[in-house]
N, C-alpha and C. Protein backbone atom coordinates (compact mmCIF):
# COMPACT_ATOMS: atom_id res chain seq x y z
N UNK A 1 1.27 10.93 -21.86
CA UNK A 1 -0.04 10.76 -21.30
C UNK A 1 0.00 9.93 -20.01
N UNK A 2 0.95 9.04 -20.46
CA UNK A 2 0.54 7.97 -18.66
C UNK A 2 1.34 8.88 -17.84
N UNK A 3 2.58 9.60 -17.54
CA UNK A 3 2.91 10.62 -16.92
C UNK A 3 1.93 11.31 -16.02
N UNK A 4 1.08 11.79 -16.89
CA UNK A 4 -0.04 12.89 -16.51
C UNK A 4 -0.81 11.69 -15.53
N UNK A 5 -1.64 11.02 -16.19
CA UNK A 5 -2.23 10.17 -15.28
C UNK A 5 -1.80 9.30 -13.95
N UNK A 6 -0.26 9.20 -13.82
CA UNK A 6 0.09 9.11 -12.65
C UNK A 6 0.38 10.12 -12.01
N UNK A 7 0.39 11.11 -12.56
CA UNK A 7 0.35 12.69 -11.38
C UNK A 7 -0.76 12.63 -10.47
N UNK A 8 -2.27 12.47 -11.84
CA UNK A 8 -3.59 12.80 -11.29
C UNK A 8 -3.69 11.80 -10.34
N UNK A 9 -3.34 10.58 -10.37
CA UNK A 9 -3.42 8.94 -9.11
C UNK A 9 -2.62 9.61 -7.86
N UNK A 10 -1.34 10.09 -8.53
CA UNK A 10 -0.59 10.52 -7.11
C UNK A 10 -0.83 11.84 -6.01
N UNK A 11 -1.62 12.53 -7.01
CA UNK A 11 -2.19 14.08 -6.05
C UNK A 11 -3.15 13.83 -4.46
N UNK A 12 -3.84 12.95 -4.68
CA UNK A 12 -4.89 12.25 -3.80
C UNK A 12 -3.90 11.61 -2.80
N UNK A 13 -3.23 10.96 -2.74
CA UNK A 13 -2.00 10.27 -1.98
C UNK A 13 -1.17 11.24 -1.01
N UNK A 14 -0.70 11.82 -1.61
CA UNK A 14 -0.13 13.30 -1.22
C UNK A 14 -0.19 13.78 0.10
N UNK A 15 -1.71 13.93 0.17
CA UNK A 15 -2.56 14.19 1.24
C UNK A 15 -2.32 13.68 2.31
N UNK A 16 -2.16 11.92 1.91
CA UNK A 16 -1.92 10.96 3.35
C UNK A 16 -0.78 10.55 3.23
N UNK A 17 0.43 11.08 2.47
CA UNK A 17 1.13 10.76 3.25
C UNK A 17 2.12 10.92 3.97
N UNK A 18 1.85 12.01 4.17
CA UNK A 18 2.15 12.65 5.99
C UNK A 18 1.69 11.83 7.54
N UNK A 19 0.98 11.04 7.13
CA UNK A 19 0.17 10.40 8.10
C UNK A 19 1.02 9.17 8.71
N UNK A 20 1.92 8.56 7.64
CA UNK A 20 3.21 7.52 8.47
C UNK A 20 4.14 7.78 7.20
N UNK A 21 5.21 7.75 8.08
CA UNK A 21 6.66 7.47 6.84
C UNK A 21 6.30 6.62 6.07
N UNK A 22 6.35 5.64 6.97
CA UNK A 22 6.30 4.37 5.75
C UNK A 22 5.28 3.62 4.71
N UNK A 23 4.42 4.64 4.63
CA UNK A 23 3.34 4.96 3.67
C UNK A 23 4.00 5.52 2.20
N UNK A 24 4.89 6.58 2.32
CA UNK A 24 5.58 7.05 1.45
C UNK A 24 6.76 6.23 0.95
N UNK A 25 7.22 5.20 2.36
CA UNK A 25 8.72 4.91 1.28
C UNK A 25 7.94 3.76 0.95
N UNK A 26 6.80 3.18 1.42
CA UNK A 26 6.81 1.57 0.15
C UNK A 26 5.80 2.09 -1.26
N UNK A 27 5.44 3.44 -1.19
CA UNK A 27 5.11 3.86 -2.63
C UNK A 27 5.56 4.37 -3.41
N UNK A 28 7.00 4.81 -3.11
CA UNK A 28 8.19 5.26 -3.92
C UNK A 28 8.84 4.03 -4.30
N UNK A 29 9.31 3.60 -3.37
CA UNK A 29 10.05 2.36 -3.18
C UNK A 29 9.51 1.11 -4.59
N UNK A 30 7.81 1.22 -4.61
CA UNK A 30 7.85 -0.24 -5.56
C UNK A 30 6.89 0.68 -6.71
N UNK A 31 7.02 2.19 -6.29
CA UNK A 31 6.18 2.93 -8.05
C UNK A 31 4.72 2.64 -7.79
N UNK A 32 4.16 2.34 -6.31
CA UNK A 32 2.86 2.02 -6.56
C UNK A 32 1.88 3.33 -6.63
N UNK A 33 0.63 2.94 -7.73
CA UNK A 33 -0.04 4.09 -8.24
C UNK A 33 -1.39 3.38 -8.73
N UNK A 34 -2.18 4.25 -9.02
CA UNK A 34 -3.68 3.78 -9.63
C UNK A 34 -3.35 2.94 -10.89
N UNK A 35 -2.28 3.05 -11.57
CA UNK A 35 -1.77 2.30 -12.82
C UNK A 35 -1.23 1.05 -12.08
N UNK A 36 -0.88 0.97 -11.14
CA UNK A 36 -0.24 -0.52 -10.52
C UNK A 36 1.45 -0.46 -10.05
N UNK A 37 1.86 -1.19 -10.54
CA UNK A 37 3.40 -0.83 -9.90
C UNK A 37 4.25 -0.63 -10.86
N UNK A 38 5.52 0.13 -11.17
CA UNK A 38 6.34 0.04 -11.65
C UNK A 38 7.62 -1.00 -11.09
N UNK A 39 7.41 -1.29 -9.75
CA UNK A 39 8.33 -2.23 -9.85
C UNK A 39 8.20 -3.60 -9.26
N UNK A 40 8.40 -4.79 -9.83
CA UNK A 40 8.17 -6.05 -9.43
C UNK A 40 8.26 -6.20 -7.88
N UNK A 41 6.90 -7.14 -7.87
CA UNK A 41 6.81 -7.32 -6.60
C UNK A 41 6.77 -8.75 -6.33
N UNK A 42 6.85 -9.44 -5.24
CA UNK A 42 6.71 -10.73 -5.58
C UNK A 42 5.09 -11.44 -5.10
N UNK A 43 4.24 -12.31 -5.79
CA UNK A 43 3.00 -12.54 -5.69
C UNK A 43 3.13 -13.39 -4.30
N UNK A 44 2.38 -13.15 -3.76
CA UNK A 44 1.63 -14.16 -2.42
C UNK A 44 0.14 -14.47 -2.71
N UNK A 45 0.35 -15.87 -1.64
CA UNK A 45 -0.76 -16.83 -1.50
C UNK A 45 -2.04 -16.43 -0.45
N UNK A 46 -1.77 -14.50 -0.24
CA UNK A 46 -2.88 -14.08 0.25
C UNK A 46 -2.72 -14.50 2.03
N UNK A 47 -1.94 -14.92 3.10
CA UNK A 47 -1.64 -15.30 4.12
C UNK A 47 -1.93 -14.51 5.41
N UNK A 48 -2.77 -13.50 4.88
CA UNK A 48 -3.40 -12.73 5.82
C UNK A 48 -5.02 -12.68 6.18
N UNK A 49 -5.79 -13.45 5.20
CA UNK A 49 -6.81 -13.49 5.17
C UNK A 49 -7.88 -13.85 6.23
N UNK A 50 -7.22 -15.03 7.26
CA UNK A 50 -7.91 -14.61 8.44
C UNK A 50 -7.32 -14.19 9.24
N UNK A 51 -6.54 -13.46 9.31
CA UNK A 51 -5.96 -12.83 10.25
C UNK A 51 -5.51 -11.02 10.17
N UNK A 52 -6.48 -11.10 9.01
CA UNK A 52 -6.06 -9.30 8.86
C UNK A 52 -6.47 -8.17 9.74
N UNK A 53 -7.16 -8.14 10.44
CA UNK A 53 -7.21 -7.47 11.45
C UNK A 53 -6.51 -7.41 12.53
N UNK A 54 -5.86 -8.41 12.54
CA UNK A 54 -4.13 -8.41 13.73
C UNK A 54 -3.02 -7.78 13.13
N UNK A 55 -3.07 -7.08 11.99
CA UNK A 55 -1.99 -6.57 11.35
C UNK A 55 -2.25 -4.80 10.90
N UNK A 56 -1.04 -3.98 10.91
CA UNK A 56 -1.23 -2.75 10.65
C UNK A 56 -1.55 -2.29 9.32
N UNK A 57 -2.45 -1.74 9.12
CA UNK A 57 -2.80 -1.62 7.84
C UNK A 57 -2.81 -0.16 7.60
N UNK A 58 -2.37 0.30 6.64
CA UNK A 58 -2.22 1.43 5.51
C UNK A 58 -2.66 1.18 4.12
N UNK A 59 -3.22 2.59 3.78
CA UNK A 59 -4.19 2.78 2.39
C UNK A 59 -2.60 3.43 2.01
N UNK A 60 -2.26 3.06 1.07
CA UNK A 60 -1.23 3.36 -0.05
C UNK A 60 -1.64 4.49 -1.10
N UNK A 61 -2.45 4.22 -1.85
CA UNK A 61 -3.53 5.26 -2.28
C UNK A 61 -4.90 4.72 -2.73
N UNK A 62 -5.40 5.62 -3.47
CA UNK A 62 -6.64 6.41 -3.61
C UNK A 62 -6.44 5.54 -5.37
N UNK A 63 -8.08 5.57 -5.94
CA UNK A 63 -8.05 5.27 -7.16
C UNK A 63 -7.81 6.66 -8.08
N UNK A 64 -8.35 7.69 -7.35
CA UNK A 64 -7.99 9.06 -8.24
C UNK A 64 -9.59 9.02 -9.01
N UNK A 65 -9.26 9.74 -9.91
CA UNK A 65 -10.36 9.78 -11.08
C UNK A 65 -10.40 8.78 -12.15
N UNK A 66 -9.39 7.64 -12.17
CA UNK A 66 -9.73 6.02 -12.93
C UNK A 66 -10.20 5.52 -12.14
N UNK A 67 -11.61 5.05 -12.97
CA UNK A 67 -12.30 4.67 -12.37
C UNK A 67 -12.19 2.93 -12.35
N UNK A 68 -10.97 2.04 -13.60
CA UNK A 68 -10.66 1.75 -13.64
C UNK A 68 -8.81 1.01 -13.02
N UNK A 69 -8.73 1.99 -12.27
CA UNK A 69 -7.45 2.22 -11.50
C UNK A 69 -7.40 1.02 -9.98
N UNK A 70 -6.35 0.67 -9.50
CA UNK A 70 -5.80 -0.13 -9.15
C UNK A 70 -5.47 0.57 -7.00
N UNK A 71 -6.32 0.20 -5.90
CA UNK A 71 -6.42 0.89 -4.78
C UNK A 71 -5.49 -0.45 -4.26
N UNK A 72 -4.58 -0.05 -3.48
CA UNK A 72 -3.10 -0.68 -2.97
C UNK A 72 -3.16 -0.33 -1.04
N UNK A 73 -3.31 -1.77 -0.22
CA UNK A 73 -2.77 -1.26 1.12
C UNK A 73 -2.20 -1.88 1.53
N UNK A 74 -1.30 -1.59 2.37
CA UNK A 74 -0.02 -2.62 3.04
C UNK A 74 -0.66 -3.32 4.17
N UNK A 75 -0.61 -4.50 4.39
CA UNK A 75 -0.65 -5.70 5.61
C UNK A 75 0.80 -5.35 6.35
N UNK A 76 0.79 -4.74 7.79
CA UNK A 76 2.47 -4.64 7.97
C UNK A 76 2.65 -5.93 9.11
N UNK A 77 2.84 -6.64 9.43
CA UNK A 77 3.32 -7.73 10.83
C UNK A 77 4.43 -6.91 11.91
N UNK A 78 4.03 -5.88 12.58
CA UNK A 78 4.94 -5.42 13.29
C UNK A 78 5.90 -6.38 14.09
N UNK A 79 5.60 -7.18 14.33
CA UNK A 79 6.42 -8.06 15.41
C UNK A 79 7.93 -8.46 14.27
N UNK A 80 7.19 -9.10 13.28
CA UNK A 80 8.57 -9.89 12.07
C UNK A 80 8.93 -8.38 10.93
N UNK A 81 8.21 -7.42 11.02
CA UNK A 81 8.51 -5.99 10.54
C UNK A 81 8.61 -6.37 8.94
N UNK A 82 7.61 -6.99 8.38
CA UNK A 82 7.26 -7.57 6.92
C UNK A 82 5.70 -6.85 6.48
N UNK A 83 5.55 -6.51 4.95
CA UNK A 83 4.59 -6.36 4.70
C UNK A 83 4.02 -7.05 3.64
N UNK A 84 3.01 -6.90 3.31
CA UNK A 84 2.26 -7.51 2.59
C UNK A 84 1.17 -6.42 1.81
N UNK A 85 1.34 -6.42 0.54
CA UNK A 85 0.64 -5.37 -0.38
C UNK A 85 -0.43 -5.97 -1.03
N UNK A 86 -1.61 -5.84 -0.57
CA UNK A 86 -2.74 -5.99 -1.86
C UNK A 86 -3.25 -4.94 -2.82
N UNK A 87 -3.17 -5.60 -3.60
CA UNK A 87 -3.90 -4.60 -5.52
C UNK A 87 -5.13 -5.09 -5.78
N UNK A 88 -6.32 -4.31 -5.46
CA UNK A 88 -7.69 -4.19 -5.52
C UNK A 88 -7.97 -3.23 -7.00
N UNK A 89 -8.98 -3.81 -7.50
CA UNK A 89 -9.70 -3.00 -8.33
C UNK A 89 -9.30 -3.13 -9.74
N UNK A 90 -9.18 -2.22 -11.03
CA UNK A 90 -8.70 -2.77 -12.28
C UNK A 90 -10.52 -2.95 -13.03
N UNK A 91 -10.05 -2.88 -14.39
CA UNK A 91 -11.53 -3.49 -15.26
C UNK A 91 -12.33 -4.84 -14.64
N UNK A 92 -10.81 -6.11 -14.18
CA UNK A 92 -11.96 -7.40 -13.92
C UNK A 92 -12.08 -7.64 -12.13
N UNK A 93 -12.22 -6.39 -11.32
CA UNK A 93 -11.64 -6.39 -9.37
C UNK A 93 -11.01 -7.52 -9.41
N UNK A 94 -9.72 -7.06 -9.29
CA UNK A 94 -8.53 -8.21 -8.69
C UNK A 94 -8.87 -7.76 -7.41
N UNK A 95 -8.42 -9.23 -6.74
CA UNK A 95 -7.61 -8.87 -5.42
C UNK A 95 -6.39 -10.03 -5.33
N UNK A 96 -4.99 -9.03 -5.20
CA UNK A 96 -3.69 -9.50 -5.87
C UNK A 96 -3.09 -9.39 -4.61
N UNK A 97 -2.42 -10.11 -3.76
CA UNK A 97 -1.31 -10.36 -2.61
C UNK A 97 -0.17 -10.47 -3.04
N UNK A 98 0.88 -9.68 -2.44
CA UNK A 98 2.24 -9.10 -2.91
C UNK A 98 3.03 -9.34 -1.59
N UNK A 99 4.42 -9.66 -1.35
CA UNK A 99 5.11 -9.81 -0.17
C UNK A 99 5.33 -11.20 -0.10
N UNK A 100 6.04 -11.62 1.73
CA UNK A 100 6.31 -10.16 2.10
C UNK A 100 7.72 -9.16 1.67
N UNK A 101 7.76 -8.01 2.05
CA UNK A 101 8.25 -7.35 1.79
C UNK A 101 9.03 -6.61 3.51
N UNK A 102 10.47 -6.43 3.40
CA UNK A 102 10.94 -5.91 4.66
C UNK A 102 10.72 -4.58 4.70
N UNK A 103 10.32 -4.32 5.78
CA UNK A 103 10.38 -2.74 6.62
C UNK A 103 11.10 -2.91 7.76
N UNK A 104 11.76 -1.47 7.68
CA UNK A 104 12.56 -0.90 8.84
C UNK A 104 11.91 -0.83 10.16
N UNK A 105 12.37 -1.50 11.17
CA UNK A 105 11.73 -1.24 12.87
C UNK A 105 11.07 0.48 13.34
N UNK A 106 12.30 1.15 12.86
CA UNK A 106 11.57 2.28 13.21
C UNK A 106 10.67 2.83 12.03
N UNK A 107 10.27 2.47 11.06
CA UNK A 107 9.20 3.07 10.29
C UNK A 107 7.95 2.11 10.51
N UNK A 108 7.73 1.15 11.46
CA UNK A 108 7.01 0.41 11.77
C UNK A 108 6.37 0.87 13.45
N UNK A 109 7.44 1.35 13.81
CA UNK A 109 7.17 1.77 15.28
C UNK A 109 6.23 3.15 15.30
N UNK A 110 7.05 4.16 14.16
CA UNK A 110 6.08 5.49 14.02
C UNK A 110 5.23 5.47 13.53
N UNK A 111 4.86 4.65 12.79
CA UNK A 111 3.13 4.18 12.01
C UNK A 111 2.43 3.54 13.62
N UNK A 112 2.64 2.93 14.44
CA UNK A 112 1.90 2.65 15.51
C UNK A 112 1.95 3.57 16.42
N UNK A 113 2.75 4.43 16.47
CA UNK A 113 2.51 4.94 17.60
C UNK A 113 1.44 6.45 17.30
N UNK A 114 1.23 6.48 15.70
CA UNK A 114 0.55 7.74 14.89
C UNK A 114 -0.99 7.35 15.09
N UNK A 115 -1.62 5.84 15.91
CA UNK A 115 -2.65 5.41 15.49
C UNK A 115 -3.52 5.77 16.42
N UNK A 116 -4.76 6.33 16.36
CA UNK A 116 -5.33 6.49 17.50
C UNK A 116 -5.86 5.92 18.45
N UNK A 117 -5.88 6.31 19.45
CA UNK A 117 -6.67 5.62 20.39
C UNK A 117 -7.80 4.94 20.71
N UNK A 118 -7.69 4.00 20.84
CA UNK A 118 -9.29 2.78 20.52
C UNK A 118 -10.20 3.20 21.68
């Protein structure tokens, strides 16, 4: 059964992520899904909070059809090429800070250069 239900979390995802590489490898990479992560991440003290709009941000995924399910986006710091994952949502709305976490220069470079024009 949870199988199935991470299919149905991951179908919605799918969609976007064609949109940057590195959308796909940090949701393979740490199992993240509407169920949460399969693989340990390490907790943060949230260090983006006034400053999140200076940072690249990606929707990881979608809650799917749990409506109870767990919506994940990466904080990336292009300059130090680190991210930072928050876990929104769940029965009691968390909001959970994860990282940072290293990314590759060039999967940081093709996510900016995919962004549109302001």
């Amino acid at each position: 059964m949870r199988s199935i239900l991470c299919l149905i979390a991951f179908v919605p995802l799918m969609a976007c992520a064609g949109a940057c590489e590195l959308t796909s490898v940090l949701v393979q990479r740490f199992g993240i899904s509407a169920l949460g992560f399969s693989q340990e991440l390490p907790p943060a003290d949230a260090p983006l909070r006034d400053r999140q709009d200076s940072y690249l941000r990606l929707m990881l995924n979608e809650r799917g059809v749990m409506l109870d399910g767990f919506q994940h986006m990466a904080y990336i710091d292009t300059a130090s090429h680190q991210a930072w994952i928050v876990r929104t949502g769940g029965f009691s709305g968390v909001a959970e800070w994860y990282g940072p976490v290293a990314v590759r220069p060039d999967q940081v470079s093709a996510c900016v250069r995919e962004l549109p024009a302001p």
